[in-house]
Protein backbone atom coordinates (compact mmCIF):
# COMPACT_ATOMS: atom_id res chain seq x y z
CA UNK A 1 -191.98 -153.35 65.45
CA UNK A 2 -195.82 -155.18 66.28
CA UNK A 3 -193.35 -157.02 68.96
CA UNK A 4 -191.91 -153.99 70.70
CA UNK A 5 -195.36 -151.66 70.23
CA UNK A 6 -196.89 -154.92 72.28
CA UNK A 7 -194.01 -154.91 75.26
CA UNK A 8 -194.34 -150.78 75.36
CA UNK A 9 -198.46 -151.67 75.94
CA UNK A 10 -197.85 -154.10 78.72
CA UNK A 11 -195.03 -152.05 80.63
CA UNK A 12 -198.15 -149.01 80.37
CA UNK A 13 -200.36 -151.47 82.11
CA UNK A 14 -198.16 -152.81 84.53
CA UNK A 15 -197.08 -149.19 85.43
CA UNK A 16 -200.46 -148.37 85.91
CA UNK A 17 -201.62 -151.89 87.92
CA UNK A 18 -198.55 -151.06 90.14
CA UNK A 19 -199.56 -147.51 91.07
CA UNK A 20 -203.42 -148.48 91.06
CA UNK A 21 -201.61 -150.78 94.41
CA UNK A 22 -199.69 -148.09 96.00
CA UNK A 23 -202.51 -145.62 95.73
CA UNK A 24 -204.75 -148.38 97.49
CA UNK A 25 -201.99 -149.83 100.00
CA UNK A 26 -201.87 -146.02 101.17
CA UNK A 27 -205.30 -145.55 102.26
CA UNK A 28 -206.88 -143.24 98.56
CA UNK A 29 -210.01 -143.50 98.30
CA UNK A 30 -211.29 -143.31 94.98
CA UNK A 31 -214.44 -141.80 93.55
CA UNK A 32 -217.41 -144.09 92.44
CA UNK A 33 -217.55 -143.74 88.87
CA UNK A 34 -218.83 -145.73 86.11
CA UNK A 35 -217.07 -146.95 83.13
CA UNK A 36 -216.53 -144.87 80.20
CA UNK A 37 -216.98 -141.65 82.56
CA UNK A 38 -220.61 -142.63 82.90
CA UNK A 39 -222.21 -141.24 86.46
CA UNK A 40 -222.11 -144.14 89.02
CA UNK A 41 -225.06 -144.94 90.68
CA UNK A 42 -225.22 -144.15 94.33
CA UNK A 43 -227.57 -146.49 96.74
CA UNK A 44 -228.64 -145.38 100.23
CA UNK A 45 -226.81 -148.30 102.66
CA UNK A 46 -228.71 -150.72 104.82
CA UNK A 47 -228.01 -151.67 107.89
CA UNK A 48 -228.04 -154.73 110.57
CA UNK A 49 -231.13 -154.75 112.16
CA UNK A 50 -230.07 -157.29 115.48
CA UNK A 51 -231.93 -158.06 118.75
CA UNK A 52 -230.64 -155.63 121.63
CA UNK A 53 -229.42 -157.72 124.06
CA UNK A 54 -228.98 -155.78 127.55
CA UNK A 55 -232.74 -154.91 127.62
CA UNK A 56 -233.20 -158.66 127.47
CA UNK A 57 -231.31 -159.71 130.21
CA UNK A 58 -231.87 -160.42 133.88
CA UNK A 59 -230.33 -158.28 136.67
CA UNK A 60 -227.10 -158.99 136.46
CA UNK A 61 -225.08 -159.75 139.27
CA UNK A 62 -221.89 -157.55 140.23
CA UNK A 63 -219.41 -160.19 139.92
CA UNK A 64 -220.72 -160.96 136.37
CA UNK A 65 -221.06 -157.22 135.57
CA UNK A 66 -217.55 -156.73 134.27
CA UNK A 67 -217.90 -159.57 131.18
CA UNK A 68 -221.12 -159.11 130.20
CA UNK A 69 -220.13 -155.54 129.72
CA UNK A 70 -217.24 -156.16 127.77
CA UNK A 71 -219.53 -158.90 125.66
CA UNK A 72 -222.30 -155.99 125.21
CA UNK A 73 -219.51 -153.68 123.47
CA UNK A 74 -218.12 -156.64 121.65
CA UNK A 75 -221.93 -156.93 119.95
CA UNK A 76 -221.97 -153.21 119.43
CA UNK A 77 -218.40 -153.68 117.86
CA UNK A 78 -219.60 -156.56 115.68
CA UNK A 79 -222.27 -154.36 114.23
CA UNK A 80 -220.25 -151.60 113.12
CA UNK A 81 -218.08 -153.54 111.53
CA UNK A 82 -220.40 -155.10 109.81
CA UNK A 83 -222.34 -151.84 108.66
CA UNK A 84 -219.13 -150.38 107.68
CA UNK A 85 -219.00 -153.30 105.47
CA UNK A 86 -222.49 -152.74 104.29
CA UNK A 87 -221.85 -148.66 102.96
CA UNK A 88 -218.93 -150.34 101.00
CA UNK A 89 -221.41 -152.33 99.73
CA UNK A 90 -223.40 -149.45 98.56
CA UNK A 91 -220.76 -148.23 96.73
CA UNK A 92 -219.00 -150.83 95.22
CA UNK A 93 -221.25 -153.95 94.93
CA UNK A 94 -220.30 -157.34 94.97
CA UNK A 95 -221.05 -160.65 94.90
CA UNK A 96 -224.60 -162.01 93.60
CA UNK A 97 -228.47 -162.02 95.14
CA UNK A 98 -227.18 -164.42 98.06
CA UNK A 99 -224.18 -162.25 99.15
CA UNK A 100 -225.30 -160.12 101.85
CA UNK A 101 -226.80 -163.74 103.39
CA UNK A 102 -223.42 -165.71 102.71
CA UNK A 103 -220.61 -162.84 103.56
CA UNK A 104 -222.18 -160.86 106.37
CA UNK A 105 -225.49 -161.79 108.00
CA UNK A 106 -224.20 -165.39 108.21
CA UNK A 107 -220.70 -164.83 109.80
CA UNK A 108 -222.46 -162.38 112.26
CA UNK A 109 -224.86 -164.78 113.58
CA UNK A 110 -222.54 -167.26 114.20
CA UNK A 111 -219.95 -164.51 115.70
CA UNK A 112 -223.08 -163.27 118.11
CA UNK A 113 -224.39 -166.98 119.11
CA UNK A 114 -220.37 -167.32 120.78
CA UNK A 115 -220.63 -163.81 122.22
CA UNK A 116 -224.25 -164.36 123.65
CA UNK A 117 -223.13 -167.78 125.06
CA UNK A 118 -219.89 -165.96 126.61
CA UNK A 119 -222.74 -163.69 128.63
CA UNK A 120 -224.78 -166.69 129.50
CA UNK A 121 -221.61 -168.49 130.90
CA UNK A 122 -220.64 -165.31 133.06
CA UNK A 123 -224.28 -165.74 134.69
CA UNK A 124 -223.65 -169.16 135.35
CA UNK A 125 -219.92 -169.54 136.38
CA UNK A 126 -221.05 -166.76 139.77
CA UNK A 127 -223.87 -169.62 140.35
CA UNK A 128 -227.05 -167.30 139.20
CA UNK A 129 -229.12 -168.54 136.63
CA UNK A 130 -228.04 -168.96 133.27
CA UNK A 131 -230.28 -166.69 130.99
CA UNK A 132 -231.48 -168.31 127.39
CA UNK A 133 -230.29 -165.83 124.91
CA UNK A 134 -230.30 -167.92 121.91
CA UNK A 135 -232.99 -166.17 119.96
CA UNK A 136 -230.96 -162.92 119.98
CA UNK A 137 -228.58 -164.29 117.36
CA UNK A 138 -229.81 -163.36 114.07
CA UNK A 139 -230.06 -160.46 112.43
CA UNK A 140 -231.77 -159.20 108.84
CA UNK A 141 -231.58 -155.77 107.64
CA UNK A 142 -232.90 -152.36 108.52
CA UNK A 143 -234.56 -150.45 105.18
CA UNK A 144 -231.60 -148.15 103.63
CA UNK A 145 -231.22 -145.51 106.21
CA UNK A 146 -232.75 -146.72 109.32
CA UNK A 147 -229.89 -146.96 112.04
CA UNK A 148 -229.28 -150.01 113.78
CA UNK A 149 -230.46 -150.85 117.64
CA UNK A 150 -227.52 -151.08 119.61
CA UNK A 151 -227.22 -151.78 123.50
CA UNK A 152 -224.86 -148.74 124.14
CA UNK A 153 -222.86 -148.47 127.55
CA UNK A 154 -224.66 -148.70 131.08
CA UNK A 155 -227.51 -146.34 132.19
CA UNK A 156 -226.38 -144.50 128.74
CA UNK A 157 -228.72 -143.41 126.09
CA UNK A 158 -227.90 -146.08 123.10
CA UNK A 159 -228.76 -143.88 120.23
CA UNK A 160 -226.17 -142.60 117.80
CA UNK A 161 -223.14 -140.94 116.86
CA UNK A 162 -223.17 -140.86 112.78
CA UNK A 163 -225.05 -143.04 111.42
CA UNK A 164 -225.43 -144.08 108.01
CA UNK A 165 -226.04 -141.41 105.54
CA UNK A 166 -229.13 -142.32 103.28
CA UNK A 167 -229.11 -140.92 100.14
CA UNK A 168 -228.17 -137.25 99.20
CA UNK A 169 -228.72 -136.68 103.52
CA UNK A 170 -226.49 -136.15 105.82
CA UNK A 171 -226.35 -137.90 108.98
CA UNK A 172 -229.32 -140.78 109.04
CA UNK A 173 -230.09 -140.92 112.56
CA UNK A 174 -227.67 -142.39 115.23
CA UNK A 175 -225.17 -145.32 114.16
CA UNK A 176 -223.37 -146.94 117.59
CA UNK A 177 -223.95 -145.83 120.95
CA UNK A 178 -221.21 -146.29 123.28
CA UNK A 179 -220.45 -149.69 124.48
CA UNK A 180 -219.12 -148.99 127.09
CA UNK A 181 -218.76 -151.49 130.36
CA UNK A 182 -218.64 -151.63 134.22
CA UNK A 183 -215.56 -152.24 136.06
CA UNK A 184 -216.95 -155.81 138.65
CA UNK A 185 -213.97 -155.22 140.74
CA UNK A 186 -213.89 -151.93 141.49
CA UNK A 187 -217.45 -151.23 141.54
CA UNK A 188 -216.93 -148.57 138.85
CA UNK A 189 -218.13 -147.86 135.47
CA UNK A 190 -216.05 -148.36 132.14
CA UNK A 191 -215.16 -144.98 130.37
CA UNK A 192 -216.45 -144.79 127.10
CA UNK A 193 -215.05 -142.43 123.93
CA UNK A 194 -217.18 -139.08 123.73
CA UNK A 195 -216.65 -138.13 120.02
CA UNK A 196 -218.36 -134.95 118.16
CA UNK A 197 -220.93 -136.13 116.20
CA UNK A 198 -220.25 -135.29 112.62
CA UNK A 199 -222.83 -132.66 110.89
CA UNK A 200 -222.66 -132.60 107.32
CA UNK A 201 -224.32 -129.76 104.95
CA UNK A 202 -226.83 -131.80 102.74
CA UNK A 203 -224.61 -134.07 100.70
CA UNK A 204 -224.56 -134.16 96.82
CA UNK A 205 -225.93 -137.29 95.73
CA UNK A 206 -222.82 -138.19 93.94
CA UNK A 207 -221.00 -138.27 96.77
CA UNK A 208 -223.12 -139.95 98.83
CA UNK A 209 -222.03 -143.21 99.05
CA UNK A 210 -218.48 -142.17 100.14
CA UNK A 211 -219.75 -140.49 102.78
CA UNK A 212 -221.96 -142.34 104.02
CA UNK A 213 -218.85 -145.47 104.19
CA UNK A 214 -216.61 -143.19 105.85
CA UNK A 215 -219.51 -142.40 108.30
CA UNK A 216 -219.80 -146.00 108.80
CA UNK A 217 -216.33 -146.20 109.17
CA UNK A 218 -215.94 -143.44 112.19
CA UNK A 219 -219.23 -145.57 113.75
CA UNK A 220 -216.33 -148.43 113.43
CA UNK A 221 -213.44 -146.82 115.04
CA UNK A 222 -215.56 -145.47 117.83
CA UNK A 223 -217.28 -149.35 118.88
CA UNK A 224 -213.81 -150.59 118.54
CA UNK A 225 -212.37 -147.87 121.39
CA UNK A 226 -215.47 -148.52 123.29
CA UNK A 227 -214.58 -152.48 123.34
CA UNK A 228 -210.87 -151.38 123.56
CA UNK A 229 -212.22 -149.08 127.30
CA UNK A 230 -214.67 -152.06 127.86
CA UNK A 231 -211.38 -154.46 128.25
CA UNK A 232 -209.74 -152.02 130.06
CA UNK A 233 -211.99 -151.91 132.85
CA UNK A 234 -211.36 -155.53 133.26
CA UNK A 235 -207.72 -156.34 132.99
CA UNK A 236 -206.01 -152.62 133.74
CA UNK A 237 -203.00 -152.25 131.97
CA UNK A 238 -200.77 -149.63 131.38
CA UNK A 239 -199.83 -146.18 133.35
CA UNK A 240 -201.78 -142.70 133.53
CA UNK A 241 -201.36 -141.74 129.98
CA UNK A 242 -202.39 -145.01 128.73
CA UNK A 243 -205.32 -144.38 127.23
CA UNK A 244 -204.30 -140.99 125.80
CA UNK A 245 -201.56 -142.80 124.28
CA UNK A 246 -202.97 -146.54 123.08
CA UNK A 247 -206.58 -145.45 122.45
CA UNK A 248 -207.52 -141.78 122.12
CA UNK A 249 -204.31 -140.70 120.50
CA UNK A 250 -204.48 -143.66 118.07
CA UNK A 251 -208.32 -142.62 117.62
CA UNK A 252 -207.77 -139.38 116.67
CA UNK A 253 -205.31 -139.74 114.19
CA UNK A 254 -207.64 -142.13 112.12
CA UNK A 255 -210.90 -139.49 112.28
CA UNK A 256 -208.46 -137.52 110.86
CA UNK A 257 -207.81 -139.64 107.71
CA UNK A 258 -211.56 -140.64 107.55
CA UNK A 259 -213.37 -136.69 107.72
CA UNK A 260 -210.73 -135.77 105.30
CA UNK A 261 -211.64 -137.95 102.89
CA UNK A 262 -214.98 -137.13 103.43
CA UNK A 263 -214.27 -133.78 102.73
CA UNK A 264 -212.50 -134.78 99.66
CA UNK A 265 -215.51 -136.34 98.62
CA UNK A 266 -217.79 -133.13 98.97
CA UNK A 267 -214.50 -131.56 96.73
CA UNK A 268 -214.24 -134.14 94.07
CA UNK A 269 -217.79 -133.63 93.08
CA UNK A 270 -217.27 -129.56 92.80
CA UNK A 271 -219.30 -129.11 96.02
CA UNK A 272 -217.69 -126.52 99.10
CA UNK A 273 -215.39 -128.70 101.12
CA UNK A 274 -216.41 -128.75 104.33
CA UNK A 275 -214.03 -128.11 107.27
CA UNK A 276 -214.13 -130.98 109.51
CA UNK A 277 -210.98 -130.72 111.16
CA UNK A 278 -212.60 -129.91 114.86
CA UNK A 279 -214.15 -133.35 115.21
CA UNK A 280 -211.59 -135.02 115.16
CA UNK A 281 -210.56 -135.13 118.60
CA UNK A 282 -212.66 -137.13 121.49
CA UNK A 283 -212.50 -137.46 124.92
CA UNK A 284 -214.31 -139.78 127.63
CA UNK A 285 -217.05 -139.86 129.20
């Protein structure tokens, strides 16, 4: 009887593992709570605070414009990623004091020392000279709340779209401005996404550090479209609905998944779900 009570107890745990899976294989995201239905503690998010790189450089020759464009948004890219990785943080931490060094500001300095040399190559390879950019590798971190510096798209303002949100606030300041990049070849500029930014009413403190990762998150999706436009610009591919199709279309469908769970996050906590449903389409610039 002890034997079969046992099996019944393990086939209740496995049930529950396997579902646990399939809810996180298809995309839930599930409320910060403590053990023992004790409140979890919520943690404004820091970000990447990293050397802009575009007001560093020289004037940069036509020929070389198209690369160093496309290596601008890949920084910008690198550092959403990595502050999307940061909110998560917030929420769920892991890892001991040395973490943050090890797992993140380590791999992005050595991820921005290959990108900065890719820039200083496309000086050198038109014959102009070769910029020293090596001091622009390493980053630390920006005081919970404080957006990061990016280098945004050409002659464009570089401040935000989201942001991180700090505590019980909404939107922190701007997150990613819009790598965007110029076209060498044709003489042209890059088109870069032009996403609504996302307004939040103030945002209960319990559910802050949800939002503020799927904030992060929509920061993400937007630098990688930008890099995605940036590429673009360089090796055209593709017919006239291309980029509806293969970047705005795909866009759109994940600010879809990401404001509703950030409305779901305002509704799990018994606050008024907002109704975000308007931002989630962009368009270009």
């Amino acid at each position: 009887m002890a034997r079969g009570t046992r099996k019944t107890a393990i086939l209740k745990l496995g049930g529950v593992g396997a579902l646990a899976a399939l809810l996180f294989a298809g995309g839930l995201q599930l409320a910060s709570a403590g053990e023992n239905n004790r409140p979890a503690t919520t943690a404004a998010a820091q970000t990447v605070n990293c050397p802009t790189v575009r007001d560093k450089l020289p004037a940069v020759p036509a020929a070389a414009s198209a690369q160093v464009e496309r290596e601008l948004a890949n920084l910008d890219q690198e550092i959403a990623r990595q502050n999307e990785r940061l909110a998560r943080q917030a929420v769920r931490p892991e890892g001991g004091p040395a973490f943050i060094d090890n797992a993140i500001l380590g791999p992005l300095r050595s991820k921005r020392v290959a990108v900065l040399d890719r820039i200083e190559i496309a000086f050198n390879r038109i014959g102009a000279q070769r910029p020293n950019l090596d001091a622009l590798a390493a980053c630390s971190l920006n005081a919970p709340g404080v957006p990061s510096a990016v280098n945004g798209g050409a002659g464009q303002n570089a401040g935000g779209q989201n942001g991180n949100a700090g505590g019980q606030n909404g939107n922190n300041g701007g997150q990613n401005g819009n790598a965007g990049g110029q076209n060498g070849n044709a003489g042209g500029q890059a088109r870069t996404v032009n996403c609504p930014r996302v307004a939040l009413p103030a945002v209960p403190a319990t559910a802050a550090g949800q939002v503020q990762a799927e904030l992060a998150t929509l920061d993400k999706q937007i630098a990688e479209a930008n890099a995605r436009l940036a590429q673009l610009a360089v090796r055209p591919e593709g017919g006239p609905a291309f980029i509806d199709n293969a970047i705005l279309g795909p866009l759109r469908s994940k600010r879809v998944a990401a404001l509703d769970r950030i409305e779901i996050a305002f509704n799990r906590v018994g606050a008024q779900r907002p109704n975000l449903d308007a931002l989630a389409t962009c368009g270009l610039n």
